[in-house]
PDB file of N, CA and C in Angstrom:
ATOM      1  N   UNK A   1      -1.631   3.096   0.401  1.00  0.00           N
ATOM      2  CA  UNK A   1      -0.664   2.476   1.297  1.00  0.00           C
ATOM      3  C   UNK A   1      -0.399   1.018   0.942  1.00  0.00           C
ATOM      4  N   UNK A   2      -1.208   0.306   0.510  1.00  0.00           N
ATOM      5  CA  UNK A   2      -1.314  -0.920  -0.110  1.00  0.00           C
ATOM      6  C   UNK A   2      -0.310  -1.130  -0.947  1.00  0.00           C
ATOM      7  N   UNK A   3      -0.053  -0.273  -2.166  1.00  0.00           N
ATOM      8  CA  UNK A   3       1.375  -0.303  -2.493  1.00  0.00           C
ATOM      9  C   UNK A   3       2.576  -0.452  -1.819  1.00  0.00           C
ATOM     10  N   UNK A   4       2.775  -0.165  -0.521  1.00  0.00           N
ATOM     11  CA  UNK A   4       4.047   0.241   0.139  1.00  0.00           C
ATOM     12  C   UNK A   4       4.400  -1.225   0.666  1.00  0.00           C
ATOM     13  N   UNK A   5       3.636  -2.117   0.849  1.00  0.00           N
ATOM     14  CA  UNK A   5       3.556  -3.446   1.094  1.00  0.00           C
ATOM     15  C   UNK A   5       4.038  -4.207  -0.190  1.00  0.00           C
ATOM     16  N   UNK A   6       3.749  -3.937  -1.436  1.00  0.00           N
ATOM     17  CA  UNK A   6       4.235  -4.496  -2.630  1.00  0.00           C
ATOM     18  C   UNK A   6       5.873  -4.191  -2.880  1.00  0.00           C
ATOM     19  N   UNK A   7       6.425  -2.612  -2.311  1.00  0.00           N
ATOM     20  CA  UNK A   7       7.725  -2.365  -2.938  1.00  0.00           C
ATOM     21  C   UNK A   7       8.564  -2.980  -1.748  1.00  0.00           C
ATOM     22  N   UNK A   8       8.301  -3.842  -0.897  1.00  0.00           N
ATOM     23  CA  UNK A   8       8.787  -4.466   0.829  1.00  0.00           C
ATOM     24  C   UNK A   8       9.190  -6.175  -0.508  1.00  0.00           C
ATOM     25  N   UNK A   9      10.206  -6.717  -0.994  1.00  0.00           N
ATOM     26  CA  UNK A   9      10.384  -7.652  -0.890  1.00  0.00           C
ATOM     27  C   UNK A   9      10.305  -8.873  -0.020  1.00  0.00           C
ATOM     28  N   UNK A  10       9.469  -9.624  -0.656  1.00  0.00           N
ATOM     29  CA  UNK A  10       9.300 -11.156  -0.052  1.00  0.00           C
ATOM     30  C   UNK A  10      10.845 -11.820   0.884  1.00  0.00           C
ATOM     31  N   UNK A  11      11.572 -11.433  -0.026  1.00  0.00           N
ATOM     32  CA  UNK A  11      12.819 -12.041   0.915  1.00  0.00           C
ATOM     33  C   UNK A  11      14.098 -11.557   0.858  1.00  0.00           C
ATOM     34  N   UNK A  12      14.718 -11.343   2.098  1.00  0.00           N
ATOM     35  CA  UNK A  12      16.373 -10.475   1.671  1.00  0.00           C
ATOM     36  C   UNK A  12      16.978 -11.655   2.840  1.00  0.00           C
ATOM     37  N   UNK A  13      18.007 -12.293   2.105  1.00  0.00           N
ATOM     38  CA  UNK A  13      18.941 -13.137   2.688  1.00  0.00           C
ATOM     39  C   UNK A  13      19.785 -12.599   2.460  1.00  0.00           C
ATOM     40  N   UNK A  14      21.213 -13.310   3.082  1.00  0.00           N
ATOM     41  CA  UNK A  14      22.366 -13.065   3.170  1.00  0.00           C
ATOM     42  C   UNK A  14      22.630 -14.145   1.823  1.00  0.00           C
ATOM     43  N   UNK A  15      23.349 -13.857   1.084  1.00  0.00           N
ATOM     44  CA  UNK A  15      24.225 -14.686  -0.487  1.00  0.00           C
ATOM     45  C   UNK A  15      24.601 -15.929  -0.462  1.00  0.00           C
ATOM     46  N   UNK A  16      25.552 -16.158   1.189  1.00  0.00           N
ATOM     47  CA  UNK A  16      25.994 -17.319   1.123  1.00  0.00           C
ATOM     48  C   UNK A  16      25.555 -17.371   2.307  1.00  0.00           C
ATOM     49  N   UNK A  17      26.459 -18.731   3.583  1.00  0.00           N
ATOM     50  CA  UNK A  17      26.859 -19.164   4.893  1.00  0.00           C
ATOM     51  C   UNK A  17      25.422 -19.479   5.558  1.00  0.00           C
ATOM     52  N   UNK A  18      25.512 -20.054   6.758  1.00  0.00           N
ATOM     53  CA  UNK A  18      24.664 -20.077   7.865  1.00  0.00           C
ATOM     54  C   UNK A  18      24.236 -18.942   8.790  1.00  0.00           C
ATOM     55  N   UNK A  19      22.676 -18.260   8.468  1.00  0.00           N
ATOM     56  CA  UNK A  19      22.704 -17.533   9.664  1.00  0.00           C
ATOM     57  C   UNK A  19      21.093 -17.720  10.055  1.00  0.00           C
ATOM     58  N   UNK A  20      21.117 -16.687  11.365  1.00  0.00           N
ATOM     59  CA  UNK A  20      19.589 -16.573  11.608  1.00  0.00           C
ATOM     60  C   UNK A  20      18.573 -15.919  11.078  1.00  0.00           C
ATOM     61  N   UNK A  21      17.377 -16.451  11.055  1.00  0.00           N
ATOM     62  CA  UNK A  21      16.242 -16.114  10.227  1.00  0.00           C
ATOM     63  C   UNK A  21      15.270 -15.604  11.142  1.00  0.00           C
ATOM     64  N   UNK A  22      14.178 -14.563  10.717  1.00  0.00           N
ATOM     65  CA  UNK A  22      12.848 -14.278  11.200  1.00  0.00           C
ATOM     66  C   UNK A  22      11.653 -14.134  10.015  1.00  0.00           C
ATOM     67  N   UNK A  23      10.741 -14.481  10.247  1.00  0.00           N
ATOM     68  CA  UNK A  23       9.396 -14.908   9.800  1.00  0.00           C
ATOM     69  C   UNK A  23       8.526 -13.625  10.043  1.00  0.00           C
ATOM     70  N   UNK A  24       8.577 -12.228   9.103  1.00  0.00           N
ATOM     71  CA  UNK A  24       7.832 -11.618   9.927  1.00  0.00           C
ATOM     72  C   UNK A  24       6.316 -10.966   8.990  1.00  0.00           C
ATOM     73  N   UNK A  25       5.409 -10.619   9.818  1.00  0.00           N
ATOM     74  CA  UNK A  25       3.817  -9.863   9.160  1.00  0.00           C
ATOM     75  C   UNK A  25       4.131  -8.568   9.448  1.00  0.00           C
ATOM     76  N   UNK A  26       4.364  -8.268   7.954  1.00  0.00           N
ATOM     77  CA  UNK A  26       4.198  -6.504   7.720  1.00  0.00           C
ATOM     78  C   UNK A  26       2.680  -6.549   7.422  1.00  0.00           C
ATOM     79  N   UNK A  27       1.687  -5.541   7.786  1.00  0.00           N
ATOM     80  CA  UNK A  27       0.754  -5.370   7.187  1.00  0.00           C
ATOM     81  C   UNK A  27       0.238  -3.386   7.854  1.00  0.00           C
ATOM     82  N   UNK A  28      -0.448  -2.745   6.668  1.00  0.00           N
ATOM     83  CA  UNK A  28      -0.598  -1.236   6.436  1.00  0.00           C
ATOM     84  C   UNK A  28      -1.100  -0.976   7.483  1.00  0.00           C
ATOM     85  N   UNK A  29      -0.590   0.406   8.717  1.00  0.00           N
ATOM     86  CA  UNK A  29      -1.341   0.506   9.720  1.00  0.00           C
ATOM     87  C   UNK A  29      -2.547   0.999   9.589  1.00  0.00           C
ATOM     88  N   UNK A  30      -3.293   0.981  10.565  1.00  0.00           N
ATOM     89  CA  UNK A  30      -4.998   1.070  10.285  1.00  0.00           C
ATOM     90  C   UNK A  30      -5.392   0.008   9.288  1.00  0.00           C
ATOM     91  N   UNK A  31      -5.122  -0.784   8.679  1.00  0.00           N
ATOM     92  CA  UNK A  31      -5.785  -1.511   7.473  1.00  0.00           C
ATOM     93  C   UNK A  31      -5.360  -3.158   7.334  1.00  0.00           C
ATOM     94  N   UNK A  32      -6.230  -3.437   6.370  1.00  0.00           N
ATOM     95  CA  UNK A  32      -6.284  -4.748   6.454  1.00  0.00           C
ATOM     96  C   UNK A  32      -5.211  -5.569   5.521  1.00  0.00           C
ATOM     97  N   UNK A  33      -4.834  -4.730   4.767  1.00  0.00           N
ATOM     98  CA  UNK A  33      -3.422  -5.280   3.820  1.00  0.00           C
ATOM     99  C   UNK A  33      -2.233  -6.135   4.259  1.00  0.00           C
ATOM    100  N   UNK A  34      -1.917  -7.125   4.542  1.00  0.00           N
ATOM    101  CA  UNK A  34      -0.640  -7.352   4.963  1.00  0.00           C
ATOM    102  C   UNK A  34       0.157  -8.844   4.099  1.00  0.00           C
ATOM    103  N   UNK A  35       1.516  -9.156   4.720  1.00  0.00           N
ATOM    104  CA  UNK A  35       1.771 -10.032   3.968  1.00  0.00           C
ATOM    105  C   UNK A  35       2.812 -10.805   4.805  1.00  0.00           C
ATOM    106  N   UNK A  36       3.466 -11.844   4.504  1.00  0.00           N
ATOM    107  CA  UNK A  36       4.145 -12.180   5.121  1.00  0.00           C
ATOM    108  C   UNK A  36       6.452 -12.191   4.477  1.00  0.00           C
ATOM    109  N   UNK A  37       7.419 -12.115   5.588  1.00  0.00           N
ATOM    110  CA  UNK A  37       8.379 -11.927   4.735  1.00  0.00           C
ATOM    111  C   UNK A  37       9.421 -12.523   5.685  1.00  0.00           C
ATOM    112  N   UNK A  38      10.652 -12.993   4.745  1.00  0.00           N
ATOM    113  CA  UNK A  38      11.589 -13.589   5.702  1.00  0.00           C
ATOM    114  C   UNK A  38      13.170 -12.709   5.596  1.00  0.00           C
ATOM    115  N   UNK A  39      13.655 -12.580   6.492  1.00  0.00           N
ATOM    116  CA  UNK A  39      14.658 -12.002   6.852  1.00  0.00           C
ATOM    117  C   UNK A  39      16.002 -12.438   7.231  1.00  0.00           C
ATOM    118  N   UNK A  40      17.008 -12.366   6.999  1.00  0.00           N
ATOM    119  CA  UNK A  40      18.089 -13.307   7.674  1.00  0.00           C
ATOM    120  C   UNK A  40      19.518 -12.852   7.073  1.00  0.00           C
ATOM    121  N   UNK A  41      20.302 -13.057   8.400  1.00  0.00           N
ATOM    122  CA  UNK A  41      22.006 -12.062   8.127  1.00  0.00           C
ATOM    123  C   UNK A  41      22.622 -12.932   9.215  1.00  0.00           C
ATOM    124  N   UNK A  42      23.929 -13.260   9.020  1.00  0.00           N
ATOM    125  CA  UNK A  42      24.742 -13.853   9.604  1.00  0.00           C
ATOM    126  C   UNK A  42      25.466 -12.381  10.656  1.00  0.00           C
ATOM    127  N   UNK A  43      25.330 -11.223  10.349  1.00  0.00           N
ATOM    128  CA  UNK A  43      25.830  -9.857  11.326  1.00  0.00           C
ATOM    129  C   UNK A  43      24.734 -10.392  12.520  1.00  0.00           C
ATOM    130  N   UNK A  44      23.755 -10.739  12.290  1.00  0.00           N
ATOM    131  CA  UNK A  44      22.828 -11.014  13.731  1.00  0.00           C
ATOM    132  C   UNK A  44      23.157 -12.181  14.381  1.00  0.00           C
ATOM    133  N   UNK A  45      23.455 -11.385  15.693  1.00  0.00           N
ATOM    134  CA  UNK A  45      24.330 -13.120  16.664  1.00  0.00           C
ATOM    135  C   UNK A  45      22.890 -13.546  17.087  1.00  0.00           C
ATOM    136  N   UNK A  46      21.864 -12.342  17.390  1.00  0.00           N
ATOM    137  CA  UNK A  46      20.403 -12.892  18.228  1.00  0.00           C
ATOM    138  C   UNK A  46      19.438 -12.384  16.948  1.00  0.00           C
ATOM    139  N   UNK A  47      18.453 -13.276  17.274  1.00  0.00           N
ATOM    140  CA  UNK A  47      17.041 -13.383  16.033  1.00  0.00           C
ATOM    141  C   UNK A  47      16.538 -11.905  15.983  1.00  0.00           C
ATOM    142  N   UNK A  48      16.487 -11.467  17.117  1.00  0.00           N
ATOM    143  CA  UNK A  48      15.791  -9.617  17.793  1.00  0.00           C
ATOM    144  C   UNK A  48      17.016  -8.800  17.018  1.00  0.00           C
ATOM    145  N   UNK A  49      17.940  -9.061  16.660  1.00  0.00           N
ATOM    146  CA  UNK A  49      18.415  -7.837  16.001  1.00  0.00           C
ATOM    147  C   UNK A  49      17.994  -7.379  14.797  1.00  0.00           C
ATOM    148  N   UNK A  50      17.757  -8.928  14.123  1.00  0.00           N
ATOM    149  CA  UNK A  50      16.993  -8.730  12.335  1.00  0.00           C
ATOM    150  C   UNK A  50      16.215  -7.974  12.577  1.00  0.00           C
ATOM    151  N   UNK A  51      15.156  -8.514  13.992  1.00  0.00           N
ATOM    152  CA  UNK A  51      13.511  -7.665  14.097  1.00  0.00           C
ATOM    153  C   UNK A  51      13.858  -6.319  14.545  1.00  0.00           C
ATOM    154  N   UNK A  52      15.257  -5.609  15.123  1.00  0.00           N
ATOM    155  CA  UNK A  52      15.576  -4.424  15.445  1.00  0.00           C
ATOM    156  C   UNK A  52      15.683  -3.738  14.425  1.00  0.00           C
ATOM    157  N   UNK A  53      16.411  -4.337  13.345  1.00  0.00           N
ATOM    158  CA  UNK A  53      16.623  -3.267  11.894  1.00  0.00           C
ATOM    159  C   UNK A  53      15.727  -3.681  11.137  1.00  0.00           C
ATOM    160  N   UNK A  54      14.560  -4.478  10.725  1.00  0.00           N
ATOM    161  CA  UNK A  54      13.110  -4.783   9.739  1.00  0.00           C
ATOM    162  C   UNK A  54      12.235  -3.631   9.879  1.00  0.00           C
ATOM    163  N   UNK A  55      11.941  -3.499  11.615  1.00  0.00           N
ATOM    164  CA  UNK A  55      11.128  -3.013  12.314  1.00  0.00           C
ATOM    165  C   UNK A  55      11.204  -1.580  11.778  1.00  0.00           C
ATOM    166  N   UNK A  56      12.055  -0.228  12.463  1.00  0.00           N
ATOM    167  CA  UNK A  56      12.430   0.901  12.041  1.00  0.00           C
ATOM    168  C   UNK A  56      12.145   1.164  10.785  1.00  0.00           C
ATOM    169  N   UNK A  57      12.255   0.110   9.645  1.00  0.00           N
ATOM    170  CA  UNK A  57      12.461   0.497   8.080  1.00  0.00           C
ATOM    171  C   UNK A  57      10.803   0.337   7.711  1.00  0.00           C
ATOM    172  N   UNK A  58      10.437  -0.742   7.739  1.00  0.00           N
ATOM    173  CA  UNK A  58       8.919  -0.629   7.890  1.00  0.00           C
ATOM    174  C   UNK A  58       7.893   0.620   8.435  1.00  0.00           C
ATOM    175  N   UNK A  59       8.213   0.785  10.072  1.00  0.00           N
ATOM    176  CA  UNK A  59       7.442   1.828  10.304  1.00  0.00           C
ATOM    177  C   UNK A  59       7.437   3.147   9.271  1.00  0.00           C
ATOM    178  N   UNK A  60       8.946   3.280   8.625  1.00  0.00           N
ATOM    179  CA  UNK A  60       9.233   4.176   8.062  1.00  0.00           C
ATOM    180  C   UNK A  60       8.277   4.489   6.912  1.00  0.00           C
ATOM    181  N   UNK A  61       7.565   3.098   6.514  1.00  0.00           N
ATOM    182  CA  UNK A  61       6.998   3.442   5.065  1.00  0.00           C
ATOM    183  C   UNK A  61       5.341   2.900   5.951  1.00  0.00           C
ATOM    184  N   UNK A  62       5.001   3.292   6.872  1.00  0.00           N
ATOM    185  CA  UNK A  62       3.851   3.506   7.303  1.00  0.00           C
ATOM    186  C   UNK A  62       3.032   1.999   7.536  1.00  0.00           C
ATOM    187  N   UNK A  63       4.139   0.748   7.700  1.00  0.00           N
ATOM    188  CA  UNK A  63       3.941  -0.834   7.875  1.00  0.00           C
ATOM    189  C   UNK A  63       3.863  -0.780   9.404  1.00  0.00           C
ATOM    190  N   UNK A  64       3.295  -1.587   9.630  1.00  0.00           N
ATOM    191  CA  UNK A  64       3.326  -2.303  11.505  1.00  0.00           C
ATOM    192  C   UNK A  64       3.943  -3.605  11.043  1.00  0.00           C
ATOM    193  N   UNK A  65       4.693  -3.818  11.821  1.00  0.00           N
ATOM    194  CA  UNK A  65       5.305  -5.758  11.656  1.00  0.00           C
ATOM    195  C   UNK A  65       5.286  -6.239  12.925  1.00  0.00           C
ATOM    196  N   UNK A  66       5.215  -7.324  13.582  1.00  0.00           N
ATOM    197  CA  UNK A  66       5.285  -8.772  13.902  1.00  0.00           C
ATOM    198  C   UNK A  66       6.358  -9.792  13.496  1.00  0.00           C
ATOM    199  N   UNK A  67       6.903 -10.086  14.523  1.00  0.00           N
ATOM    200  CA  UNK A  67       7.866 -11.511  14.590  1.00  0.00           C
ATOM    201  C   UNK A  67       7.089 -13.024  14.847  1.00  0.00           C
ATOM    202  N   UNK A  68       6.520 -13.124  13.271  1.00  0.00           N
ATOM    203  CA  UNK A  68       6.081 -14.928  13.758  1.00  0.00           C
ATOM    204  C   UNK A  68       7.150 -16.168  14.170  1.00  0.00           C
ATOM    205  N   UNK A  69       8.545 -15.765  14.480  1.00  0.00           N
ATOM    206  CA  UNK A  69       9.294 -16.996  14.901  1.00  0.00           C
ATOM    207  C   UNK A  69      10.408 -17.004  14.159  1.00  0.00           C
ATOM    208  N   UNK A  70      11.313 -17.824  14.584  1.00  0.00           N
ATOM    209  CA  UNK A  70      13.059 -17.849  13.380  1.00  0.00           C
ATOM    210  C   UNK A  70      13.535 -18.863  13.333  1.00  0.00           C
ATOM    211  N   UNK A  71      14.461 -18.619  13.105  1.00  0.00           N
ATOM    212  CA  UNK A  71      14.773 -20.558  12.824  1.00  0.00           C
ATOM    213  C   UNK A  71      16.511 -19.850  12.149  1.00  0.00           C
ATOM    214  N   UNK A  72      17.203 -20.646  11.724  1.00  0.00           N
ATOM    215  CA  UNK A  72      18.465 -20.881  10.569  1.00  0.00           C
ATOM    216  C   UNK A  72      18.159 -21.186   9.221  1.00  0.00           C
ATOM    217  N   UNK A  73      18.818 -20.517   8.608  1.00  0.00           N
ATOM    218  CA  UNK A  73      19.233 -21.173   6.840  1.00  0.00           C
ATOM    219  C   UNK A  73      20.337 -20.880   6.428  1.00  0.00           C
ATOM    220  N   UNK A  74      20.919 -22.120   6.209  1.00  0.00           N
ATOM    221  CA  UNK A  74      22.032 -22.340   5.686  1.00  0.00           C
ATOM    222  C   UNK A  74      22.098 -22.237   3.885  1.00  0.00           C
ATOM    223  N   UNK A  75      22.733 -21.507   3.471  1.00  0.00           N
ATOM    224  CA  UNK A  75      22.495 -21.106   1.406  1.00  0.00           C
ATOM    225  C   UNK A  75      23.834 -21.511   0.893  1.00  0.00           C
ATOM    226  N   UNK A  76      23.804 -22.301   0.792  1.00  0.00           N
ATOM    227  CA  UNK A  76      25.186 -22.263  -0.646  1.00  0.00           C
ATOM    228  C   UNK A  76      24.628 -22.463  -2.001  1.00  0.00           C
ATOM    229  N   UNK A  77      24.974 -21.058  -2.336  1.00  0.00           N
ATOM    230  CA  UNK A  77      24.831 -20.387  -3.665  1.00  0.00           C
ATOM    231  C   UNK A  77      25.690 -21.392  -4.572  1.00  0.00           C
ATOM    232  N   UNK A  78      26.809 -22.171  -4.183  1.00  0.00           N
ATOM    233  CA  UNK A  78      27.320 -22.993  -5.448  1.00  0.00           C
ATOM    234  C   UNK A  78      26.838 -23.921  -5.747  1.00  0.00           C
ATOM    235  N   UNK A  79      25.988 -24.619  -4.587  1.00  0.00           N
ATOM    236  CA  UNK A  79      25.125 -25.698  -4.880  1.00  0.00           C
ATOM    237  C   UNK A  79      23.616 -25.517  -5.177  1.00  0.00           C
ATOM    238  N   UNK A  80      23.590 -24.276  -4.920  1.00  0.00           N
ATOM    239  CA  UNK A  80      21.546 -24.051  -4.843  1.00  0.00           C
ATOM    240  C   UNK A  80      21.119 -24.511  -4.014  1.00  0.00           C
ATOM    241  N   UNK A  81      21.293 -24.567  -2.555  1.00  0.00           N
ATOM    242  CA  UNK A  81      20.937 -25.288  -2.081  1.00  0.00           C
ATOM    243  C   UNK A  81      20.550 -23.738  -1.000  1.00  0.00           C
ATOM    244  N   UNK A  82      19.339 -24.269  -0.263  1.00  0.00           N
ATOM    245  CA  UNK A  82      19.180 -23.836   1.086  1.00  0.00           C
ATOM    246  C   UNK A  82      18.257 -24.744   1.796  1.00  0.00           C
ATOM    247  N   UNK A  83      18.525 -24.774   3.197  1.00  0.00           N
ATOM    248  CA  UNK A  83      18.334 -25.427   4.108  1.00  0.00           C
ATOM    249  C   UNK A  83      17.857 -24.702   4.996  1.00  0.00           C
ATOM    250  N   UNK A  84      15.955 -24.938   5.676  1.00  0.00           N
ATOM    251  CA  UNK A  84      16.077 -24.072   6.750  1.00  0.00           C
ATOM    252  C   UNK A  84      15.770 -25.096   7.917  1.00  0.00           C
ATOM    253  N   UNK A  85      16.007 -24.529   9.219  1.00  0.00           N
ATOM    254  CA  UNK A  85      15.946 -25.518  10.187  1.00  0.00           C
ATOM    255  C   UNK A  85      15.843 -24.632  11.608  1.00  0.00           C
ATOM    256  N   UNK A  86      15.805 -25.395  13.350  1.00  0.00           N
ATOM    257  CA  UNK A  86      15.916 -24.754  13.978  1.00  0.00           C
ATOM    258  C   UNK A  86      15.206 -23.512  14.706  1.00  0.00           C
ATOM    259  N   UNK A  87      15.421 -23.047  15.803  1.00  0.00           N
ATOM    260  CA  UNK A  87      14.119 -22.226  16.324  1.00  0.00           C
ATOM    261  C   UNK A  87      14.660 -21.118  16.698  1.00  0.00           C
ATOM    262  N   UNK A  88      14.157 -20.093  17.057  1.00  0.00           N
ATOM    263  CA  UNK A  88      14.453 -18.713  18.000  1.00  0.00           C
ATOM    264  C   UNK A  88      14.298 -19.079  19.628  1.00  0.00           C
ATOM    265  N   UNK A  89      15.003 -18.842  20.032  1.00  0.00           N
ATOM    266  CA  UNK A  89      14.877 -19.238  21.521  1.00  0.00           C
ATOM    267  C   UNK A  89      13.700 -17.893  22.421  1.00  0.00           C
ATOM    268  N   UNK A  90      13.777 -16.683  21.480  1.00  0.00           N
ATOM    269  CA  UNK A  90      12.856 -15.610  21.832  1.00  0.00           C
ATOM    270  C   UNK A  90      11.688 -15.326  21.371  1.00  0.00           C
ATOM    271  N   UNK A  91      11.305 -15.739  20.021  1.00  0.00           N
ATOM    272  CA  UNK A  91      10.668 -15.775  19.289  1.00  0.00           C
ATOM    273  C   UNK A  91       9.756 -17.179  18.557  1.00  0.00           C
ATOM    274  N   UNK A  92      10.642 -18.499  19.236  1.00  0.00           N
ATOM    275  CA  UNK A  92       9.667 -19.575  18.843  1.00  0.00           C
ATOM    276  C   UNK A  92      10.354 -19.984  17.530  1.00  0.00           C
ATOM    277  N   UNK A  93       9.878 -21.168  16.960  1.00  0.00           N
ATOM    278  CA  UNK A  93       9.853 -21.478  15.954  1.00  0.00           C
ATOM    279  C   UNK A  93       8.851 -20.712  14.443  1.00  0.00           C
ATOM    280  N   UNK A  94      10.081 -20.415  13.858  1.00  0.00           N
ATOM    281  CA  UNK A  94       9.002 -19.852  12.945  1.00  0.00           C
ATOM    282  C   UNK A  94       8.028 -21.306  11.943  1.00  0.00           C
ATOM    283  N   UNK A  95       7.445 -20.842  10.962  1.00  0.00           N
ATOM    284  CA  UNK A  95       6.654 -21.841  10.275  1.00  0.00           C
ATOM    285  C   UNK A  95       7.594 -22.303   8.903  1.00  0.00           C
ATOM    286  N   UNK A  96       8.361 -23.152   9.232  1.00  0.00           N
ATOM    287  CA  UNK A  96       9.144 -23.521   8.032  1.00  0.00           C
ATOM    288  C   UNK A  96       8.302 -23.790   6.822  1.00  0.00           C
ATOM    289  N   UNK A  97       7.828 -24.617   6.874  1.00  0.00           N
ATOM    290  CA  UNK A  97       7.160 -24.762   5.402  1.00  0.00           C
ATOM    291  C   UNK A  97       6.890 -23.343   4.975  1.00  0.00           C
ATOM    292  N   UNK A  98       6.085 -22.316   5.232  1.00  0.00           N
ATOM    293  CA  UNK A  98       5.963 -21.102   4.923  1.00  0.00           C
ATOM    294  C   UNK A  98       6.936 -20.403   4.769  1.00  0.00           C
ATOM    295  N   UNK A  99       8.139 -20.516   5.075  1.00  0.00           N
ATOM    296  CA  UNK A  99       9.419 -20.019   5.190  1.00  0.00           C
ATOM    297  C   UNK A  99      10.182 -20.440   3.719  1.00  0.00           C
ATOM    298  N   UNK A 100       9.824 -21.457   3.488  1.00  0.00           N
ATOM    299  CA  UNK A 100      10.349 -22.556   2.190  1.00  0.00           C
ATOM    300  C   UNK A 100       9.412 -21.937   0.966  1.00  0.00           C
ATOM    301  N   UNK A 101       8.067 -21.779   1.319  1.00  0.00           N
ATOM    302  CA  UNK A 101       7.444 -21.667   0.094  1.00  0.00           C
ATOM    303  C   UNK A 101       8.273 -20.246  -0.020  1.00  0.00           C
ATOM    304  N   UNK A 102       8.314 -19.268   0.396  1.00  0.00           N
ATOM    305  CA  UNK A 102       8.768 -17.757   0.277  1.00  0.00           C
ATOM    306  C   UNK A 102       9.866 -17.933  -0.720  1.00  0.00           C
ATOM    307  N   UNK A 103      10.744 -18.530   0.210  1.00  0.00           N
ATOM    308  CA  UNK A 103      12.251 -18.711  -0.612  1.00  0.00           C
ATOM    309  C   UNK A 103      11.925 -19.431  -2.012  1.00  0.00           C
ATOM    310  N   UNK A 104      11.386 -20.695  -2.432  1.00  0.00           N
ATOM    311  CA  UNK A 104      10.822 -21.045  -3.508  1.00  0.00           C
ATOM    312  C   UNK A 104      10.554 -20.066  -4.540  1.00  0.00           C
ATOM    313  N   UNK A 105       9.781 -18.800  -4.268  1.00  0.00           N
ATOM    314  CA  UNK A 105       9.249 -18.039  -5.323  1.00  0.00           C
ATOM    315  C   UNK A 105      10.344 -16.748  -5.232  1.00  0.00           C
ATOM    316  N   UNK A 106      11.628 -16.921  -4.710  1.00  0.00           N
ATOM    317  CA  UNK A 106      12.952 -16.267  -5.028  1.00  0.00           C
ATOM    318  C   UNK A 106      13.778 -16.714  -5.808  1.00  0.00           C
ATOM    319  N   UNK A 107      14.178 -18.511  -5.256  1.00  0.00           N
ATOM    320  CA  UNK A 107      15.626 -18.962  -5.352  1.00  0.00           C
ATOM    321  C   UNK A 107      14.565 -20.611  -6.333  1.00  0.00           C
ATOM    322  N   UNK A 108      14.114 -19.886  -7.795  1.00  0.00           N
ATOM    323  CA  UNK A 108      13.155 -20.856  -8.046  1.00  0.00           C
ATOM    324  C   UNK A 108      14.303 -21.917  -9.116  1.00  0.00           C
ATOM    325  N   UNK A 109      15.515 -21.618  -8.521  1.00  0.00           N
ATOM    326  CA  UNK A 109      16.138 -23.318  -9.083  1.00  0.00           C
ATOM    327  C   UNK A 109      16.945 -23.677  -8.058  1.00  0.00           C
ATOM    328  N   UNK A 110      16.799 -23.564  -7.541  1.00  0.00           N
ATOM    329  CA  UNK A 110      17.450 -24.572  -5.430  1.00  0.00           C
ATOM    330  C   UNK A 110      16.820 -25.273  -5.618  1.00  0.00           C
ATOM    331  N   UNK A 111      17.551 -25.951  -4.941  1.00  0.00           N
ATOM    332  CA  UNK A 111      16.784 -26.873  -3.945  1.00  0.00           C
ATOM    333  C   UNK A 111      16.749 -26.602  -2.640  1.00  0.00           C
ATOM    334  N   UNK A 112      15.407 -26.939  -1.996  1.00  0.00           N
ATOM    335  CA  UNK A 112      15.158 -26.275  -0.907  1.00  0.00           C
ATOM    336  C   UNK A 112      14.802 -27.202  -0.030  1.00  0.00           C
ATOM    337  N   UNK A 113      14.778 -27.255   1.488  1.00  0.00           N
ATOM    338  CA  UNK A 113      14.420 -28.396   2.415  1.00  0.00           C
ATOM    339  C   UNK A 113      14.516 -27.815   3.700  1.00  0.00           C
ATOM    340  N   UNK A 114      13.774 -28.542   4.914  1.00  0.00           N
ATOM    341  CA  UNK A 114      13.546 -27.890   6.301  1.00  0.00           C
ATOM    342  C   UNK A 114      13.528 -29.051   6.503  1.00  0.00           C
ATOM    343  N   UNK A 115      14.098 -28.735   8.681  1.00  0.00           N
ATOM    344  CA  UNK A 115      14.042 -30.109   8.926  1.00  0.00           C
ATOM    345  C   UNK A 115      13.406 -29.811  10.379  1.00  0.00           C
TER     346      UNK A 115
END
């Protein structure tokens, strides 16, 4: 099952624009495997919808997940740039810096920043 956590990408953003983000812990049910991953689509007006469609797809491959918090990131792909910032009003602030390192080991010629 430990595998099924490896084929779960670290990060699926949206390409370009401003939208909302979630911070979430997939880890193998019954077991101690887990990891952390960030999520984010401008189709989500509220932070709980990302965690509505993460959630379902996970259980599917035998993951339990958790919402550690959300925030915004703003990506322009012409500049390399992303920006994360901002909180979930349901969910809290996620852990930006942790949010940054993720994206880092994706988008490894951005520039990246939280505020």
């Amino acid at each position: 099952m430990a595998d099924a956590l490896s084929k779960v990408p670290d990060v699926d953003i949206d390409p370009e624009g401003k939208f909302k983000y979630i911070l979430v812990n997939i880890k193998v049910k019954g077991g101690t495997e887990q990891k952390v991953i960030v999520r984010g689509t401008k189709t989500a007006e509220y932070h709980n919808h990302i965690f509505e469609k993460v959630n379902p797809a996970m259980e599917a491959l035998g993951l339990e997940c958790s919402c550690l918090g959300g925030g915004k990131i703003e990506h322009n792909n012409t500049e390399k740039k992303l920006r994360v910032f901002g909180e979930s009003t349901g969910y809290g602030k996620a852990d930006h810096a942790l949010t940054v390192e993720k994206l880092k080991s994706v988008f490894k010629d951005y520039e990246i920043t939280m505020e």
